[in-house]
C-alpha atoms as a PDB file:
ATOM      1  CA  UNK A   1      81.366  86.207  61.211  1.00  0.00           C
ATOM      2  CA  UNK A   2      79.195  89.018  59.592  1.00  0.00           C
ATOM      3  CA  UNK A   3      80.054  88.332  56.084  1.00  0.00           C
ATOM      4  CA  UNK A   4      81.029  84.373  55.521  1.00  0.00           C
ATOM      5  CA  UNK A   5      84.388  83.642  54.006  1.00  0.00           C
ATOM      6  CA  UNK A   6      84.710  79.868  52.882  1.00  0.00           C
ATOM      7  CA  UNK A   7      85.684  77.407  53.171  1.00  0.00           C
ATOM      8  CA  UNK A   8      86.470  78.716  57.147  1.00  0.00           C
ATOM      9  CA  UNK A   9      82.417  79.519  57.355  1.00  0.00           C
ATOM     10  CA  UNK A  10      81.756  75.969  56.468  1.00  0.00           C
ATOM     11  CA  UNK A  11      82.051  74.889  60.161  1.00  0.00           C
ATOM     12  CA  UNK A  12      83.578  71.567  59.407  1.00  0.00           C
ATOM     13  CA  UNK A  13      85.323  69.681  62.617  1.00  0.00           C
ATOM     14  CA  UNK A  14      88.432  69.056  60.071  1.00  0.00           C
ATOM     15  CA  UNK A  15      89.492  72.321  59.191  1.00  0.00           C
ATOM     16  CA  UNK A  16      91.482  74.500  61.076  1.00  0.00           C
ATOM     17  CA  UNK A  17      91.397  78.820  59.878  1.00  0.00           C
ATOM     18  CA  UNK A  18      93.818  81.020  60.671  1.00  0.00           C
ATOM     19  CA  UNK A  19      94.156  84.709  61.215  1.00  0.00           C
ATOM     20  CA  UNK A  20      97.245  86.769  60.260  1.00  0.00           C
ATOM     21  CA  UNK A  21      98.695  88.585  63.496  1.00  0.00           C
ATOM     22  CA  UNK A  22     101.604  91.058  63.669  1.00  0.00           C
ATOM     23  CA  UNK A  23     105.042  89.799  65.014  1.00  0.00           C
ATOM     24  CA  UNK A  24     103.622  91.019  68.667  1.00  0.00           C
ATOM     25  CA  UNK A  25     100.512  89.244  68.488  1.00  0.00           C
ATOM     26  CA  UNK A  26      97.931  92.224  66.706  1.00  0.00           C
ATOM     27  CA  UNK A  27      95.692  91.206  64.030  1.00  0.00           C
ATOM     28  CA  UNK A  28      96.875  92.306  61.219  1.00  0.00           C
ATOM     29  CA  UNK A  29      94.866  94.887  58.939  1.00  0.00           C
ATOM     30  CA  UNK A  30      94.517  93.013  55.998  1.00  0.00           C
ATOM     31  CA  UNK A  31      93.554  89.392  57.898  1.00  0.00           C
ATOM     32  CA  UNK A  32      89.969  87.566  58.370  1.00  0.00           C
ATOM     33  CA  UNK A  33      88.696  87.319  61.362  1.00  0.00           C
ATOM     34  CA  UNK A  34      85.704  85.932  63.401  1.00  0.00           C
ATOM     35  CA  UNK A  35      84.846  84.697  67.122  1.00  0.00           C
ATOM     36  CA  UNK A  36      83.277  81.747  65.039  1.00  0.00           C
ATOM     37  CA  UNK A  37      84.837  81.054  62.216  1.00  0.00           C
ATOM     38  CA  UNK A  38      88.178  81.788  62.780  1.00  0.00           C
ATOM     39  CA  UNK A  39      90.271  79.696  65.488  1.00  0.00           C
ATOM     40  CA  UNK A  40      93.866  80.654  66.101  1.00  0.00           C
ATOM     41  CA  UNK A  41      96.194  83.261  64.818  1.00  0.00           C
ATOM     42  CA  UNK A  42      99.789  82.952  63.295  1.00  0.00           C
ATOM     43  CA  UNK A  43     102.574  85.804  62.628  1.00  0.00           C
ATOM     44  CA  UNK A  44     101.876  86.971  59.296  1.00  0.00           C
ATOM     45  CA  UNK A  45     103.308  90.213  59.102  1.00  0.00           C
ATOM     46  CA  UNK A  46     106.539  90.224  57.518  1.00  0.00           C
ATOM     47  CA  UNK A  47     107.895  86.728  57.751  1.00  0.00           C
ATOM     48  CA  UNK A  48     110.635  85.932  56.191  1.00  0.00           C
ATOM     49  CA  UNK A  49     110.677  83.102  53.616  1.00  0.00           C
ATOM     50  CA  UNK A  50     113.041  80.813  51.549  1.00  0.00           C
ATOM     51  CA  UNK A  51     112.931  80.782  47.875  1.00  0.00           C
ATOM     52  CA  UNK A  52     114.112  79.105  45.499  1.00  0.00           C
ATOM     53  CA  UNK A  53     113.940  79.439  41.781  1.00  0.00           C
ATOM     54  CA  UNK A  54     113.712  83.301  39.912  1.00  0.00           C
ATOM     55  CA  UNK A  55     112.880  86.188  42.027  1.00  0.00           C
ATOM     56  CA  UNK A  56     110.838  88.644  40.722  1.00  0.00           C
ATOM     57  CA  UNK A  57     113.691  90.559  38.718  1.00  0.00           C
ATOM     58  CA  UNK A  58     114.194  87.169  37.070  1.00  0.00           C
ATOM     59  CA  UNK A  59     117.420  86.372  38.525  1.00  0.00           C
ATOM     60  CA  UNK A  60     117.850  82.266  39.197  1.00  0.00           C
ATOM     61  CA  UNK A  61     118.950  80.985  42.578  1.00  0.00           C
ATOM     62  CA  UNK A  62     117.584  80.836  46.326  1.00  0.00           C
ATOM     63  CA  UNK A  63     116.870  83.347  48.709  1.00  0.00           C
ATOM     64  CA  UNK A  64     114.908  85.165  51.246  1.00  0.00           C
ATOM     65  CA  UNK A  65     112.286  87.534  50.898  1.00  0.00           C
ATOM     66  CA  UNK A  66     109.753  89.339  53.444  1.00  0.00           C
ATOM     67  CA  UNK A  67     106.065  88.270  52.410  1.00  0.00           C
ATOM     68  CA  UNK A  68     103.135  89.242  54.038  1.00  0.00           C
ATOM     69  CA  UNK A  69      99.570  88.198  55.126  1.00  0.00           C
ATOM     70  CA  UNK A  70      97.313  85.075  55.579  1.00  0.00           C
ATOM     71  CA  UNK A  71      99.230  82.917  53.191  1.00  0.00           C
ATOM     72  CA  UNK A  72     102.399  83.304  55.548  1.00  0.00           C
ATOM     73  CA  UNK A  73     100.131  82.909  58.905  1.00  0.00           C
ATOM     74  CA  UNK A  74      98.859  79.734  57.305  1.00  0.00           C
ATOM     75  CA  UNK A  75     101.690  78.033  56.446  1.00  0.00           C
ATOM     76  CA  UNK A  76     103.218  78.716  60.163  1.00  0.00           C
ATOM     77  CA  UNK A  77      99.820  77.187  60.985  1.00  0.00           C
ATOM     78  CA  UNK A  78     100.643  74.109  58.772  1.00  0.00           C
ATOM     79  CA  UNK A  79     103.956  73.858  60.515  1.00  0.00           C
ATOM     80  CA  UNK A  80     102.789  73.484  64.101  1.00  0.00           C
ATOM     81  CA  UNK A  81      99.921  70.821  63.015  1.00  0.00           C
ATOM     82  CA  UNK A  82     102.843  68.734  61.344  1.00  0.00           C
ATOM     83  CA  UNK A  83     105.229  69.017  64.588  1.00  0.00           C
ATOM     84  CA  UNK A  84     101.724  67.512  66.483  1.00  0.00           C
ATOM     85  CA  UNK A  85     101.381  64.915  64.301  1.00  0.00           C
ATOM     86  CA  UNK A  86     104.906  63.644  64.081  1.00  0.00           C
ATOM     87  CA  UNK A  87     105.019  63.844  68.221  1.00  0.00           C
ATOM     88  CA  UNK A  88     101.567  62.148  68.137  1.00  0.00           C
ATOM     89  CA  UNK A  89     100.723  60.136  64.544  1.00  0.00           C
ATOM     90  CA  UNK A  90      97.702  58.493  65.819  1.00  0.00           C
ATOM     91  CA  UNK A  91      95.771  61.829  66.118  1.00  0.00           C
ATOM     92  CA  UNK A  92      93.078  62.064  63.863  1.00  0.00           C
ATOM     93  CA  UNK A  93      92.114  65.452  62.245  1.00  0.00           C
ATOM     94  CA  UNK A  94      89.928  66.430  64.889  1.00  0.00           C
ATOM     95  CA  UNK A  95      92.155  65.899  68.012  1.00  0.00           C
ATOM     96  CA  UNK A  96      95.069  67.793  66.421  1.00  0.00           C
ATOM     97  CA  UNK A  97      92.997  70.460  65.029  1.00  0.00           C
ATOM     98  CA  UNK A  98      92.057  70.712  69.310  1.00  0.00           C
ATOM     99  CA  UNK A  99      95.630  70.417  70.133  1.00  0.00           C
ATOM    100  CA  UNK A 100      96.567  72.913  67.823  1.00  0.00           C
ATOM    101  CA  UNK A 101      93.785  75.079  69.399  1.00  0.00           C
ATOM    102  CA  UNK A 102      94.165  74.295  73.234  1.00  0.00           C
ATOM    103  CA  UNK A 103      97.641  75.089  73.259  1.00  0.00           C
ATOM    104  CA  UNK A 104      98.219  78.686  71.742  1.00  0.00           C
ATOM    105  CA  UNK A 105      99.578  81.524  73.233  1.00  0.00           C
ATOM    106  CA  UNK A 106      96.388  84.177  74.830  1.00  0.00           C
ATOM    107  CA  UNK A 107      96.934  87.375  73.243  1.00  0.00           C
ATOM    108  CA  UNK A 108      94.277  90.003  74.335  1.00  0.00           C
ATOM    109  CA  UNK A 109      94.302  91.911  71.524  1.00  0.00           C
ATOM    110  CA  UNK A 110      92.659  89.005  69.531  1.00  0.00           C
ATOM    111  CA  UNK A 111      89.802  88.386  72.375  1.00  0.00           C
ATOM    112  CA  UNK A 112      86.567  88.431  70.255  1.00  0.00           C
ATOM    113  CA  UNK A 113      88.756  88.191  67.018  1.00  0.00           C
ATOM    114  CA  UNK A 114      88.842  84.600  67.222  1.00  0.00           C
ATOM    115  CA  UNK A 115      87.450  81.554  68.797  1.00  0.00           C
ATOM    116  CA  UNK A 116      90.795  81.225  70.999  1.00  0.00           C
ATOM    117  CA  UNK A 117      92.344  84.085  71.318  1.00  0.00           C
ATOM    118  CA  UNK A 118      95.536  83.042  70.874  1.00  0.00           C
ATOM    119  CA  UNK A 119      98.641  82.469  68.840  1.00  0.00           C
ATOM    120  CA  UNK A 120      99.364  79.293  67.960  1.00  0.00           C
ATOM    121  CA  UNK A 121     103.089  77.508  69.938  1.00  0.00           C
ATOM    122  CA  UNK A 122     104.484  74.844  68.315  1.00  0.00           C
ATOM    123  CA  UNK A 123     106.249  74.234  71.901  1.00  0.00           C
ATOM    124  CA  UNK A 124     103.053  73.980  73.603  1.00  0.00           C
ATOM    125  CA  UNK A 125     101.561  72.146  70.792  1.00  0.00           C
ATOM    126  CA  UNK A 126     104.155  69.579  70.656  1.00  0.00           C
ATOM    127  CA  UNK A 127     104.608  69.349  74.545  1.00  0.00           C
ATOM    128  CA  UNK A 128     100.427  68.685  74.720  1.00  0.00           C
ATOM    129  CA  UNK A 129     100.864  65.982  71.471  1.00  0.00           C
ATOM    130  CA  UNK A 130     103.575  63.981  73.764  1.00  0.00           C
ATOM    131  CA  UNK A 131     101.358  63.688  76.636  1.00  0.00           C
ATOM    132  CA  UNK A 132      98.578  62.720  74.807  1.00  0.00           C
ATOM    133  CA  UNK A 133     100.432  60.509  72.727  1.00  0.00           C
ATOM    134  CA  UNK A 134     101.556  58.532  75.945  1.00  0.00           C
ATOM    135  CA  UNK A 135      98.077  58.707  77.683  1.00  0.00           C
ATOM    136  CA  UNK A 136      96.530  57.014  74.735  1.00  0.00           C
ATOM    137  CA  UNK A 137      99.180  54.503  74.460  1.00  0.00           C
ATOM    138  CA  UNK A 138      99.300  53.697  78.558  1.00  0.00           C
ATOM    139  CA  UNK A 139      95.265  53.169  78.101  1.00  0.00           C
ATOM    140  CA  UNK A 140      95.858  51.217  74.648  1.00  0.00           C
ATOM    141  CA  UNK A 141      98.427  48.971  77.075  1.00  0.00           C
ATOM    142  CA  UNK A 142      96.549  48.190  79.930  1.00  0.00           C
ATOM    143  CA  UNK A 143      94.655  45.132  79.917  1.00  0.00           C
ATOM    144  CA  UNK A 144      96.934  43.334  77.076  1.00  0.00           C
ATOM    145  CA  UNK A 145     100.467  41.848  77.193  1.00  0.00           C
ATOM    146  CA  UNK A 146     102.177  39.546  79.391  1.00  0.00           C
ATOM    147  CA  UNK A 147     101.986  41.785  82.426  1.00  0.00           C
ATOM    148  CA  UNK A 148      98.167  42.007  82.475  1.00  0.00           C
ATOM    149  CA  UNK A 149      97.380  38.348  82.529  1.00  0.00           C
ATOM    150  CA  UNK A 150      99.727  37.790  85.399  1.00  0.00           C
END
């Protein structure tokens, strides 16, 4: 929060940053961080991803490699907010980004790091979209229908 990084310094309601954390839930040397500016954390430390297309010795074909840092934790990130959405599609940007937040994982080592503390869980995540899916569809329901004008 000392030195801005953008666009997570902008302090829009939309966007969602993420921190890199080791597999056990440390922040990771190389990752931004910030009780303000930075919300949740995602493993970034040696994840393993699919390719596909020519590795770097130029050979064609798919495969896995171990890749490091921010631009693994984010993608993870990405994941989880598209598991919300698909268990809850009428959440605007705002309510998943807060589902996203209210539902990681506490991990002291991040306390002060970022503005949660946590790692993000797609279980939780997805668990909290489902409820809230059906809570705003019960309150959408009552007072309409065949039911309610009995």
């Amino acid at each position: 929060d000392v030195k801005p990084m953008y666009p997570a310094a902008l302090g829009n309601a939309n966007i969602l940053t993420v921190a890199s954390t080791t597999l056990d839930g440390k922040l990771e040397p190389y990752s931004n961080f910030g009780a303000r500016s930075v919300h949740v954390a995602a493993p970034g430390g040696d994840v393993g991803a699919g390719l596909w297309g020519p590795d770097f010795l130029g050979a064609a074909g798919a495969g896995y490699v171990r890749l490091t840092g921010t631009s693994m934790a984010t993608p993870v990130t990405a994941g989880v907010a598209a598991l919300v959405k698909s268990a809850y599609p009428e959440a605007g940007a705002v309510e998943l980004k807060s589902l996203v937040m209210s539902t990681g994982v506490p991990s002291p080592a991040l306390s002060g790091v970022t503005a949660t503390a946590s790692v993000v869980n797609a279980s939780l995540a997805v668990n909290a979209a489902q409820r809230a899916a059906l809570m705003a569809a019960l309150r959408k329901g009552f007072g309409t229908g065949p039911v309610a004008q009995r």
